[in-house]
Protein backbone atom coordinates (compact mmCIF):
# COMPACT_ATOMS: atom_id res chain seq x y z
CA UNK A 1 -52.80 -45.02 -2.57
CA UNK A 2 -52.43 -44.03 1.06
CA UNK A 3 -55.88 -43.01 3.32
CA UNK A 4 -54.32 -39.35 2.79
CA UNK A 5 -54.20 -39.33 -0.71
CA UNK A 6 -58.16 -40.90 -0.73
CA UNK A 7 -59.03 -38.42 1.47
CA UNK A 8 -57.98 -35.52 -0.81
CA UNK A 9 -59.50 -37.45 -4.27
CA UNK A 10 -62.43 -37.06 -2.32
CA UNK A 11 -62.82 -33.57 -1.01
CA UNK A 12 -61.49 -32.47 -4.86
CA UNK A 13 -64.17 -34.61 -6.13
CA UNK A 14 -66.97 -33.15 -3.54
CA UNK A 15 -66.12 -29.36 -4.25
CA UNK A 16 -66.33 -30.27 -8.14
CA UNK A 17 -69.92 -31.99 -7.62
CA UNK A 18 -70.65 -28.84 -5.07
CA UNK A 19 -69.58 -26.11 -8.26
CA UNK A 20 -71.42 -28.41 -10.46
CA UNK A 21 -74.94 -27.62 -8.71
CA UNK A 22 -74.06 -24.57 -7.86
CA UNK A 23 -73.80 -23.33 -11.52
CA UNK A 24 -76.86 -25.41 -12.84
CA UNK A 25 -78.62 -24.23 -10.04
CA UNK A 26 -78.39 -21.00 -9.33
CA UNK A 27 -79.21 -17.76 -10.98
CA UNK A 28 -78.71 -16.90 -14.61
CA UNK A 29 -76.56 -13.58 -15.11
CA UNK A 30 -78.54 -10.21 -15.04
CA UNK A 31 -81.44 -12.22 -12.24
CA UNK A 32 -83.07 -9.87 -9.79
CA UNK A 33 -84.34 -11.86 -6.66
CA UNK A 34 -88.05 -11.16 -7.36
CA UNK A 35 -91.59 -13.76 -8.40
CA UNK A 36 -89.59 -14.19 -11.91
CA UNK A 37 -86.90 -15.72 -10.33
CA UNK A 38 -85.60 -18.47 -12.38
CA UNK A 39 -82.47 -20.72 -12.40
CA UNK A 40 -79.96 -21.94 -15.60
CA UNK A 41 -81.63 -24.97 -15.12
CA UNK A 42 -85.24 -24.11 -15.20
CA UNK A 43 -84.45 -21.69 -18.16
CA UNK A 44 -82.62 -24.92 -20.01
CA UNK A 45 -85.47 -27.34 -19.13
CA UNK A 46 -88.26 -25.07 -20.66
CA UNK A 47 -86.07 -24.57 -23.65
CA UNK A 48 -86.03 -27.99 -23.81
CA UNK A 49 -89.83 -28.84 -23.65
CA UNK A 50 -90.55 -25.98 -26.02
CA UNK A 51 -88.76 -27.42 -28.88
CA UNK A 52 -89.85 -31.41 -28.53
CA UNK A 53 -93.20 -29.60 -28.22
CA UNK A 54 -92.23 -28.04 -31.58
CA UNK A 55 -90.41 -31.29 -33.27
CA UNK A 56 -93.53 -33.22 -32.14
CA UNK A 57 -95.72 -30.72 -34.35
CA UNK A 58 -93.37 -31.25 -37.15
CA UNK A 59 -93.43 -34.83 -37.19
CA UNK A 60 -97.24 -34.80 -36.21
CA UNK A 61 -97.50 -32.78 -39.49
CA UNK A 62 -95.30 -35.18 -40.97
CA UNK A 63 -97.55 -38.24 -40.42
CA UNK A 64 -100.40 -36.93 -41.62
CA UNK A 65 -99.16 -35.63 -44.85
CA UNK A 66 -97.77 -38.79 -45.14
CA UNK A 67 -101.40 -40.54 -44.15
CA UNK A 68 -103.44 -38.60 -46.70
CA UNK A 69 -104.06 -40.27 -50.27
CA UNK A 70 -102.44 -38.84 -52.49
């Protein structure tokens, strides 16, 4: 590949990392600019803590049914 043709690959690439963020970072649809402010990607990660938090209660539960003599 010519310098030309690397130069392109990597300005396509760079706008596709820069939409990338963009999206994960910034606002969820209906977000008012306010203290509640929160991003796609802070909604996603508390989504995702709140249900290991929940799976780890299950299996938690799990373990100590399993631990009692039956």
């Amino acid at each position: 590949m010519g310098q030309k043709r690397y130069l392109w690959v990597g300005a396509l690439l760079g706008v596709g990392v820069a939409l990338l963020l963009a999206y994960l970072l910034g606002p969820a649809p209906g977000t008012q600019y306010d203290a509640n402010y929160r991003s796609r990607l802070d909604h996603a990660l508390d989504e995702g803590r709140r249900a290991a938090a929940e799976q780890e209660e299950r299996l938690r539960r799990r373990l100590n049914d399993l631990r009692r003599p039956g």
